[in-house]
N, C-alpha and C. Protein backbone atom coordinates (compact mmCIF):
# COMPACT_ATOMS: atom_id res chain seq x y z
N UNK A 1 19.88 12.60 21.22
CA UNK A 1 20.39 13.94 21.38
C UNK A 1 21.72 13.84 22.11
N UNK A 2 22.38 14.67 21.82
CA UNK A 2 23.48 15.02 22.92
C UNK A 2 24.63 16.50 22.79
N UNK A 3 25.18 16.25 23.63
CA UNK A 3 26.24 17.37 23.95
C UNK A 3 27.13 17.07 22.90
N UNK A 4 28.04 18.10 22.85
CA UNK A 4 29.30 18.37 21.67
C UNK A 4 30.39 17.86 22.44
N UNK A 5 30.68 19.24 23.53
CA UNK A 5 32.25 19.32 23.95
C UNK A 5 32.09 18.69 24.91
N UNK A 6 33.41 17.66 25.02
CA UNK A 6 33.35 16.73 26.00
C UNK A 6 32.55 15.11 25.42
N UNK A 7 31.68 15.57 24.55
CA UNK A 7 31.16 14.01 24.03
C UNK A 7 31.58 13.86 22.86
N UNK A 8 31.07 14.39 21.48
CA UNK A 8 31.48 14.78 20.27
C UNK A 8 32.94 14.86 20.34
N UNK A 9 33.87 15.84 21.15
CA UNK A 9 35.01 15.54 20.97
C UNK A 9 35.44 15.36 22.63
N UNK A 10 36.63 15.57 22.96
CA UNK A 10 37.52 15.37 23.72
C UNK A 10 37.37 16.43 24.86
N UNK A 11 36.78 17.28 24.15
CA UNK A 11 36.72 18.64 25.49
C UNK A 11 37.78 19.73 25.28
N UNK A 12 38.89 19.60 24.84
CA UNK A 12 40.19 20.70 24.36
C UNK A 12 39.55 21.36 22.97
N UNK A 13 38.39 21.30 22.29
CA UNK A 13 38.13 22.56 21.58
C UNK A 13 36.81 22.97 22.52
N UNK A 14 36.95 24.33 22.20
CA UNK A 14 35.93 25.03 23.11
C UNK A 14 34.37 25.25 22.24
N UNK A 15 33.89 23.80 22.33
CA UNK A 15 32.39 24.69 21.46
C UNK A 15 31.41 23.74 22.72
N UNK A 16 30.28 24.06 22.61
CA UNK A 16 28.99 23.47 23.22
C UNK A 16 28.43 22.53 22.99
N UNK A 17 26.95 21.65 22.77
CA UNK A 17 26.66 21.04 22.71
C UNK A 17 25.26 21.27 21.46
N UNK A 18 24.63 20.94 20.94
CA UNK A 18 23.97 21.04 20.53
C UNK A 18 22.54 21.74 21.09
N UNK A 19 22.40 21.16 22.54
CA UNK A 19 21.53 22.62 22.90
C UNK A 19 22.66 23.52 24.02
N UNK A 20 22.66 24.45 23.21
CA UNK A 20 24.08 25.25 23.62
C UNK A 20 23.69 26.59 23.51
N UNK A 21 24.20 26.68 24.77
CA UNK A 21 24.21 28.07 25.47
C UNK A 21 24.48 29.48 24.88
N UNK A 22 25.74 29.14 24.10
CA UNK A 22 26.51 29.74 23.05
C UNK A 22 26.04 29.46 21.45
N UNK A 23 26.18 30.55 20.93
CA UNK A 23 26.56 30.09 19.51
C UNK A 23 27.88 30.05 19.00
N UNK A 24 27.83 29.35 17.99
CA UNK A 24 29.32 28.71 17.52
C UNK A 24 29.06 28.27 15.73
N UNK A 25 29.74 28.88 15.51
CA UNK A 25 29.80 28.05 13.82
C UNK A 25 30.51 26.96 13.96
N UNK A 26 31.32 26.83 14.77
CA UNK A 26 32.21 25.19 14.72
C UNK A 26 31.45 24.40 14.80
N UNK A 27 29.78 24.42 16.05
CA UNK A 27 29.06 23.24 15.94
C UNK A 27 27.93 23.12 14.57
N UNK A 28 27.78 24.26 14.42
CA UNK A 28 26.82 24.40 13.28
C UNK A 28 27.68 23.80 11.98
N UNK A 29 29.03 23.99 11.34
CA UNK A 29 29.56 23.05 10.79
C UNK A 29 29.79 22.02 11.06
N UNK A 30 29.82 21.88 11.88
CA UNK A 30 29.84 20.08 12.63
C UNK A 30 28.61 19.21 12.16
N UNK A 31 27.63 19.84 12.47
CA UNK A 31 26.01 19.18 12.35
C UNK A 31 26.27 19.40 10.94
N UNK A 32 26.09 20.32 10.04
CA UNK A 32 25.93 20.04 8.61
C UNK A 32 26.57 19.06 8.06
N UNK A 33 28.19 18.89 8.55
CA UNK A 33 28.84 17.52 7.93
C UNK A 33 27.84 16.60 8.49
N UNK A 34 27.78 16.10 9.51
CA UNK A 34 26.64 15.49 9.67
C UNK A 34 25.54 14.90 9.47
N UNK A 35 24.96 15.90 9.36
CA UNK A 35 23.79 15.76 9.07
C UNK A 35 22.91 16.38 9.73
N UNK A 36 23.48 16.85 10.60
CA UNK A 36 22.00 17.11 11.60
C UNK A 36 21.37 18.23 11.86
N UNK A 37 20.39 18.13 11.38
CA UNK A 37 19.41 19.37 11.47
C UNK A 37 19.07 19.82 11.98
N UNK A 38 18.63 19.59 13.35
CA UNK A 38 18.17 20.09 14.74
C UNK A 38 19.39 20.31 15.56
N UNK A 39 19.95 21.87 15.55
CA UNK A 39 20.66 22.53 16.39
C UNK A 39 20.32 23.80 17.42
N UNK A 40 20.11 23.38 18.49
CA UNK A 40 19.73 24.54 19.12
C UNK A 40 20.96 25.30 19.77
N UNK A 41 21.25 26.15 19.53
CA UNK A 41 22.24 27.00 20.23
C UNK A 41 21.41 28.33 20.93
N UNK A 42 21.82 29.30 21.69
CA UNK A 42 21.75 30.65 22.36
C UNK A 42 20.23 29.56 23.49
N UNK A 43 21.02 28.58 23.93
CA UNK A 43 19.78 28.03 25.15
C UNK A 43 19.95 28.21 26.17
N UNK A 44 19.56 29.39 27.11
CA UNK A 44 19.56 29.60 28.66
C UNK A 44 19.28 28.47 29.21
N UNK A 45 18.53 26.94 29.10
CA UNK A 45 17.92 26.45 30.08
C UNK A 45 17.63 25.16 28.74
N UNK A 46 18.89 23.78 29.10
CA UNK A 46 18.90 22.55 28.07
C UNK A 46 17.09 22.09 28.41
N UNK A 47 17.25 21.56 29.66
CA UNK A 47 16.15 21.22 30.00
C UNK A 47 14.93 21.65 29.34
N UNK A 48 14.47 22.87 29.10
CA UNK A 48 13.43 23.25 28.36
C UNK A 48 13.08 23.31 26.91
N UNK A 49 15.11 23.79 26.33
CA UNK A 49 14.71 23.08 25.04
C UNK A 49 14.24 21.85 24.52
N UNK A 50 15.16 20.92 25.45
CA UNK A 50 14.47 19.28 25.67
C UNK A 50 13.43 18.81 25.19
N UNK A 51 12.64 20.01 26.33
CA UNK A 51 10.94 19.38 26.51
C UNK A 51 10.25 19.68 25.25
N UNK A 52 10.81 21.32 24.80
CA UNK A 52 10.45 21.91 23.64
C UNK A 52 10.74 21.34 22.07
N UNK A 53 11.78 20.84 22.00
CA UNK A 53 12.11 19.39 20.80
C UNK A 53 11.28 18.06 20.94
N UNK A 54 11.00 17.52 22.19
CA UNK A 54 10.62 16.58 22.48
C UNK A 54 8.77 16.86 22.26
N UNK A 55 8.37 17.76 22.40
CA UNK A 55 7.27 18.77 21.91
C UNK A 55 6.66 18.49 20.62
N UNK A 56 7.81 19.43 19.92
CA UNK A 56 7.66 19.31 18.31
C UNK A 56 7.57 18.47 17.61
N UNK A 57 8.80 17.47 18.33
CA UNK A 57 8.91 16.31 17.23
C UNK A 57 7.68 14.82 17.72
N UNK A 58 6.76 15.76 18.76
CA UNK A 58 5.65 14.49 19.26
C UNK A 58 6.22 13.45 19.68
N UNK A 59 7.85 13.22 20.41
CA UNK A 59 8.25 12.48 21.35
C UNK A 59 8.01 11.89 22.84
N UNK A 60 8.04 11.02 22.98
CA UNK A 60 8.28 10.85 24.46
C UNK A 60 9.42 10.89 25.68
N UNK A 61 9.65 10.83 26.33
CA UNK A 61 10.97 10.61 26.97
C UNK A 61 11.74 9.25 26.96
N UNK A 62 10.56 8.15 26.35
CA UNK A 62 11.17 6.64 26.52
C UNK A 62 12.01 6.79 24.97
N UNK A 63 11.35 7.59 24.42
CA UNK A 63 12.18 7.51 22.91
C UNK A 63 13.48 7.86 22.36
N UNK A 64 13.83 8.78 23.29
CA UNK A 64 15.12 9.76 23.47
C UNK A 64 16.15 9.13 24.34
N UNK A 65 17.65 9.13 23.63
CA UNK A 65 18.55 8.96 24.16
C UNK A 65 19.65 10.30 24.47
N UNK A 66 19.64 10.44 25.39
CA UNK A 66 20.66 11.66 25.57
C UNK A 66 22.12 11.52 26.11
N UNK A 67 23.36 11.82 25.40
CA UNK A 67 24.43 11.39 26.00
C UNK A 67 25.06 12.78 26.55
N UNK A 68 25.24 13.11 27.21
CA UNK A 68 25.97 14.00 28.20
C UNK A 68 27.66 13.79 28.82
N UNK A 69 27.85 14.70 29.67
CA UNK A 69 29.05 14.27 30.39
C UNK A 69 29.31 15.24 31.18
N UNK A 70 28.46 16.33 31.72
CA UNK A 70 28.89 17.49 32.67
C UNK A 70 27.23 17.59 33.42
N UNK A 71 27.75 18.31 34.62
CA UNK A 71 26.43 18.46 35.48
C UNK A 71 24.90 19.52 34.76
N UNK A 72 25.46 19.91 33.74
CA UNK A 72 24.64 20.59 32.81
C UNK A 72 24.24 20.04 32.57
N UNK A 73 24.07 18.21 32.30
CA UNK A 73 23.26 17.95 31.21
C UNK A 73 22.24 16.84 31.82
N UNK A 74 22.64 17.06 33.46
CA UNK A 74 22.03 16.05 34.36
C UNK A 74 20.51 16.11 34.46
N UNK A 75 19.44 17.02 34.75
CA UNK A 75 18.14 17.84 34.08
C UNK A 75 17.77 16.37 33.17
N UNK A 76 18.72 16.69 31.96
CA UNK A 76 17.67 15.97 30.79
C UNK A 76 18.22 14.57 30.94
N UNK A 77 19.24 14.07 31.42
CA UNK A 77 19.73 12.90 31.51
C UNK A 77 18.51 11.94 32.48
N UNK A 78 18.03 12.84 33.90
CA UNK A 78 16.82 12.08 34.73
C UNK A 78 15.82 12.14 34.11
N UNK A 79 15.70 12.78 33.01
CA UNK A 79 13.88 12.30 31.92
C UNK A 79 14.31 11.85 30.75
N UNK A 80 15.48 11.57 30.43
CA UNK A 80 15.07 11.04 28.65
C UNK A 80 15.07 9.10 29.05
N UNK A 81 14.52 8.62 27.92
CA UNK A 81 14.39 7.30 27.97
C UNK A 81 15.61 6.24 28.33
N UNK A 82 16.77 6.96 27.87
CA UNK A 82 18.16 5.95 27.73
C UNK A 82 18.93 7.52 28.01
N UNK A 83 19.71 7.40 29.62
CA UNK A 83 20.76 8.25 29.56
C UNK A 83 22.11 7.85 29.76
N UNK A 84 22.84 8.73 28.78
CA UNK A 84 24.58 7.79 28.82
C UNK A 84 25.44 9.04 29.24
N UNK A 85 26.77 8.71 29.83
CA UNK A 85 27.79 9.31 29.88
C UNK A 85 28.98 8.52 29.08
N UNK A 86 29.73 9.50 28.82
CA UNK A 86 30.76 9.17 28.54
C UNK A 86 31.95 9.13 30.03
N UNK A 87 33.01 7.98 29.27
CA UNK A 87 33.62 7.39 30.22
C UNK A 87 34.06 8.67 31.27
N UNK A 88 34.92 10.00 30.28
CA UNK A 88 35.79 10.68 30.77
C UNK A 88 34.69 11.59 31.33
N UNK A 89 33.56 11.28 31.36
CA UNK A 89 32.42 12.60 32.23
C UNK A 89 32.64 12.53 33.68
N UNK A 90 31.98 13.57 34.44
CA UNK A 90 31.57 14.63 35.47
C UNK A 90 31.09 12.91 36.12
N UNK A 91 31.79 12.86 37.53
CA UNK A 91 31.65 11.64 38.45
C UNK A 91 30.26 11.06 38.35
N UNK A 92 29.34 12.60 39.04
CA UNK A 92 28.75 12.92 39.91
C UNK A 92 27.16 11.97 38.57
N UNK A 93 27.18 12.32 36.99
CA UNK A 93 26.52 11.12 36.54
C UNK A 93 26.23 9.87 36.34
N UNK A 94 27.50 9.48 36.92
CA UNK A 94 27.70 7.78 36.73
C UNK A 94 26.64 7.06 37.36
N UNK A 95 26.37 7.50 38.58
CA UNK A 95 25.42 7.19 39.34
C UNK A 95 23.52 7.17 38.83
N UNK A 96 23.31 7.94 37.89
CA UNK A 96 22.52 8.78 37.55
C UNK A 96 21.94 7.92 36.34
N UNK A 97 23.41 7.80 35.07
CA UNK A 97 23.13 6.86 33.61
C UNK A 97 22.31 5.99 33.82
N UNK A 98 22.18 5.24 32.72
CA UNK A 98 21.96 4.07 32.36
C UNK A 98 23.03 3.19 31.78
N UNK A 99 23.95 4.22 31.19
CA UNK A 99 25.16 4.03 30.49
C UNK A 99 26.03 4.47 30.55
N UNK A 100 27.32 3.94 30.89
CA UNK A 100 28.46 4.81 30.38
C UNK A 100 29.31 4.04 29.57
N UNK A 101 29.48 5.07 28.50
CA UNK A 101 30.66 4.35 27.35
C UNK A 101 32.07 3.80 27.75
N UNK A 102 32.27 3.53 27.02
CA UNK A 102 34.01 2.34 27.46
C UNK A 102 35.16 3.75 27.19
N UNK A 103 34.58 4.48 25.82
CA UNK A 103 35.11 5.50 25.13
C UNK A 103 35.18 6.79 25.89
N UNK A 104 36.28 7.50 25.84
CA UNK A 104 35.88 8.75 26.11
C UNK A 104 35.39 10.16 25.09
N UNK A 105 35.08 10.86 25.36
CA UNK A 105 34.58 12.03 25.04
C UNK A 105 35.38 12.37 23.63
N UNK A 106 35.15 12.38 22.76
CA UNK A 106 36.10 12.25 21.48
C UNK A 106 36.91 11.81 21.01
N UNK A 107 36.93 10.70 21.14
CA UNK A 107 37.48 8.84 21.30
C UNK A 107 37.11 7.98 20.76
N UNK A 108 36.02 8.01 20.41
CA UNK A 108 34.99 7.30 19.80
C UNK A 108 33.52 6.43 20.64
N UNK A 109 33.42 7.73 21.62
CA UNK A 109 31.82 7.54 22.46
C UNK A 109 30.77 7.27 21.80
N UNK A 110 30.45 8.68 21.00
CA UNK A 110 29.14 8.64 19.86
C UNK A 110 29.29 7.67 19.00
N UNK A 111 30.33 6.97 18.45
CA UNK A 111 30.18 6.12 17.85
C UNK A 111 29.96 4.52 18.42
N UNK A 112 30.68 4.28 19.62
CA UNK A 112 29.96 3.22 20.83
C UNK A 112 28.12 3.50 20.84
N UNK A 113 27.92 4.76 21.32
CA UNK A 113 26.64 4.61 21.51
C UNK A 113 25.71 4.68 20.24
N UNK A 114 26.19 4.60 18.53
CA UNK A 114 25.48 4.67 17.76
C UNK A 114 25.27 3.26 17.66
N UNK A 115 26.13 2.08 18.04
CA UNK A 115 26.42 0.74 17.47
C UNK A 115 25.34 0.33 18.52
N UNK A 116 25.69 0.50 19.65
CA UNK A 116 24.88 -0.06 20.88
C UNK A 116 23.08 0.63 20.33
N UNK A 117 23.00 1.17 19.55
CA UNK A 117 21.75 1.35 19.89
C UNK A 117 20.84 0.50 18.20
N UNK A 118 21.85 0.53 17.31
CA UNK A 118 21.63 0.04 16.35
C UNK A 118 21.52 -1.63 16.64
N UNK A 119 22.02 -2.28 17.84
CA UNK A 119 22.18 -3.36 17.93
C UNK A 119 20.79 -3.70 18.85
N UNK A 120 20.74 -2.46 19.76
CA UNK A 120 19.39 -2.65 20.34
C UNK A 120 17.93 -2.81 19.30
N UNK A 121 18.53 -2.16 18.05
CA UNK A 121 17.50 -2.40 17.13
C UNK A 121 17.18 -3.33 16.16
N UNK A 122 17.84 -4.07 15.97
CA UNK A 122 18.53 -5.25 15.98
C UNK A 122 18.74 -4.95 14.32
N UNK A 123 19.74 -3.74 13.90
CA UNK A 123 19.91 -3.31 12.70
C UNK A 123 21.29 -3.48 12.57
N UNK A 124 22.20 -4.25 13.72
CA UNK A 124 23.32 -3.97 13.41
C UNK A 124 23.91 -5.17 12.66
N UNK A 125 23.26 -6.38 12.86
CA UNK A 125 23.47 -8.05 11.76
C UNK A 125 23.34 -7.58 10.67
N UNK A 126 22.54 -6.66 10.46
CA UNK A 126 21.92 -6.47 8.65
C UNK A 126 22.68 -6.25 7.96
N UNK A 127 23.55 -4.92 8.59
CA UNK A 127 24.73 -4.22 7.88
C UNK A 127 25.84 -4.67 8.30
N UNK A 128 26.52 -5.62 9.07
CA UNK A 128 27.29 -6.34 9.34
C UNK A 128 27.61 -7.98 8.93
């Protein structure tokens, strides 16, 4: 899982994160190029959607990786299994991660942390 603005991109367009507070068609077109199907937007409280995805989809917290980068997203960053920041994030997580990317926030983070995790799976020789 993770945040949009600030991870996804750079932070200079103004949309949210995937569990986002706001609604936005910018992220909802975003995820469809994508792919991704699970968008929660109009979320008072990340944390609960969290628990509530993590719910549905019969997850655990060791299973979930969440990348963040603002004190909003600190909540789900201390329960998911693998938590990352990005380089250009909020100090105050560094301490907190497991990870922080080399990349910043629409730089090519999500794509650091897609490789790193594909490599953790050891899927990244296959296709390489």
């Amino acid at each position: 899982m993770l945040d949009v603005d600030g991870v996804l991109t750079d932070g200079r367009i103004i949309i949210d994160g995937f569990l986002s507070a706001r609604k936005s068609a910018s992220v909802r077109h975003r995820a469809k190029e994508l792919g991704v199907r699970l968008v929660r937007e109009g979320v008072r409280d990340k944390l609960e959607a969290y628990s509530d995805i993590k719910r549905r989809r019969s997850l655990e917290d060791i299973h979930i990786a969440y990348v963040g980068d603002d004190i909003i997203d600190l909540p789900i960053l201390r329960q998911a299994g693998l938590a990352i920041s990005v380089r250009d994030g909020w100090e105050g997580l560094k301490e907190t991660v497991d990870v922080v990317t080399s990349a910043m926030g629409g730089q090519g983070a999500v794509r650091e942390v897609a490789e790193l995790l594909l490599k953790a799976q050891g899927k990244w020789e296959k296709n390489h």
